[in-house]
Protein backbone atom coordinates (compact mmCIF):
# COMPACT_ATOMS: atom_id res chain seq x y z
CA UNK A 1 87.86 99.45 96.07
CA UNK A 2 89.72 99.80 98.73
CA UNK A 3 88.88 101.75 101.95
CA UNK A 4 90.69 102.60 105.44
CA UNK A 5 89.67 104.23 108.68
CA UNK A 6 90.90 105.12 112.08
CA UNK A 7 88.54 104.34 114.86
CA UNK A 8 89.22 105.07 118.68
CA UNK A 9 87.79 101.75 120.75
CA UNK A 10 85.09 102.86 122.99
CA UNK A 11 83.85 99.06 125.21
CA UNK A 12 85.70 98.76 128.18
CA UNK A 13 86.60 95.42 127.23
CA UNK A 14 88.51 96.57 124.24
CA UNK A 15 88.39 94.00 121.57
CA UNK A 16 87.66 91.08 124.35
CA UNK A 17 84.81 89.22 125.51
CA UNK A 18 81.27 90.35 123.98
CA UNK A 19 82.35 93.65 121.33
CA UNK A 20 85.15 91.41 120.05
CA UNK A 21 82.46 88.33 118.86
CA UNK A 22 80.33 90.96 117.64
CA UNK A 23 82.90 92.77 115.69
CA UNK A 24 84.00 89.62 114.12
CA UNK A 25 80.22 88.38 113.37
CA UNK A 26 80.01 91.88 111.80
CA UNK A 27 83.09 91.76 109.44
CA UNK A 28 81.59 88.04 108.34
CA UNK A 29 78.59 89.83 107.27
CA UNK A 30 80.07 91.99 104.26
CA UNK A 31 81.30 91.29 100.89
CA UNK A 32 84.93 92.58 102.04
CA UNK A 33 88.10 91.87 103.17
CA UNK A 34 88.34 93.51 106.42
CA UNK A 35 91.21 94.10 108.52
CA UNK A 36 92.48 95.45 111.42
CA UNK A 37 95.29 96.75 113.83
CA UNK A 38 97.17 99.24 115.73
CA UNK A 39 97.58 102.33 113.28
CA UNK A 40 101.30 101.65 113.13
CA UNK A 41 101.30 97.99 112.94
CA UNK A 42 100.04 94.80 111.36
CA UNK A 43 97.00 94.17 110.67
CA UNK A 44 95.28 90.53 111.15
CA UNK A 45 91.63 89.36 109.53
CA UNK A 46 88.81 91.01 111.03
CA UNK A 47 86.99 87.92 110.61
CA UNK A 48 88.76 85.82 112.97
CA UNK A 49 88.29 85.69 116.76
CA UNK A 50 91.47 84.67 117.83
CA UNK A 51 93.39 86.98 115.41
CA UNK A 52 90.91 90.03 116.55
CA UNK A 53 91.44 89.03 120.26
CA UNK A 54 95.15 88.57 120.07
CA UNK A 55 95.52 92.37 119.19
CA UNK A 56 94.94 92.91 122.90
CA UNK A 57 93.29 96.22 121.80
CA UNK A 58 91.62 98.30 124.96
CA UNK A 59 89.59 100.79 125.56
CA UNK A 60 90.89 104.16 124.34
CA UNK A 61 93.06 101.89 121.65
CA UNK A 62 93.09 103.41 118.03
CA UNK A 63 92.88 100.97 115.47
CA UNK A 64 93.18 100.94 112.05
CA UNK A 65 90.47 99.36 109.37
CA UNK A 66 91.16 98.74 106.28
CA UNK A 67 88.49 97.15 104.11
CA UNK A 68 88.89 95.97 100.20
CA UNK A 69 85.22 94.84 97.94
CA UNK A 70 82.10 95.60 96.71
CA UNK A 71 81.17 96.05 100.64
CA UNK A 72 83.59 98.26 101.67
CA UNK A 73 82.19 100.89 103.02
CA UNK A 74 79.08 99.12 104.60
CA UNK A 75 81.57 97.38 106.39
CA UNK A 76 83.42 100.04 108.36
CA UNK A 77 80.51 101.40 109.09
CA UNK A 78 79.15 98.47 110.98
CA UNK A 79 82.97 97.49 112.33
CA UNK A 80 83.22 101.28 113.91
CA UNK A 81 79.58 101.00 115.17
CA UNK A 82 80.47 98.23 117.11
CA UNK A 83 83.77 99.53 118.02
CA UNK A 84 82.48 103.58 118.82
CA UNK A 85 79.43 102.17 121.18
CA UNK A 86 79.91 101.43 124.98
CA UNK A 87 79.65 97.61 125.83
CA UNK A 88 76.69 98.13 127.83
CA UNK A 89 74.24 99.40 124.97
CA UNK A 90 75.69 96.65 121.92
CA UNK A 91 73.23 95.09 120.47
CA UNK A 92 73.78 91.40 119.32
């Protein structure tokens, strides 16, 4: 199953720094495929740090998910959380 969702990025860091490693660690912890990028562009593995990082994604950014496997769902739901919180209240 394939699933896809549009999330606007909340940390002021973007995808950078702390929410980017904790969006990554998050996409490693789901049986999916999870990707991401700009809503009109490519998309790169979730579950790489320099790929997620490279995006250059910032605060206000909307970025697309798209997510493939048993885990699907579970997954965006964890990859928004991460990406719809502010930086300062993440939890690791």
């Amino acid at each position: 199953m394939t699933e896809e969702r549009t999330v606007t990025v909340v940390p002021e860091d973007g995808l950078h720094a702390r929410p980017a490693a904790l969006f990554v660690e998050r996409a490693n912890e789901h049986d999916a495929e999870v990707e991401v990028g700009p809503v009109d562009g490519d998309l790169v593995s979730a579950g790489s740090m320099i790929a997620v990082t490279s995006l250059g994604v910032a605060e206000g950014d909307d970025v697309r998910l798209v997510a493939e496997g048993d885990d699907a769902t579970a997954a965006l739901d964890a990859l928004e959380a991460v990406l719809t919180t502010p930086e300062d209240e993440l939890e690791e």
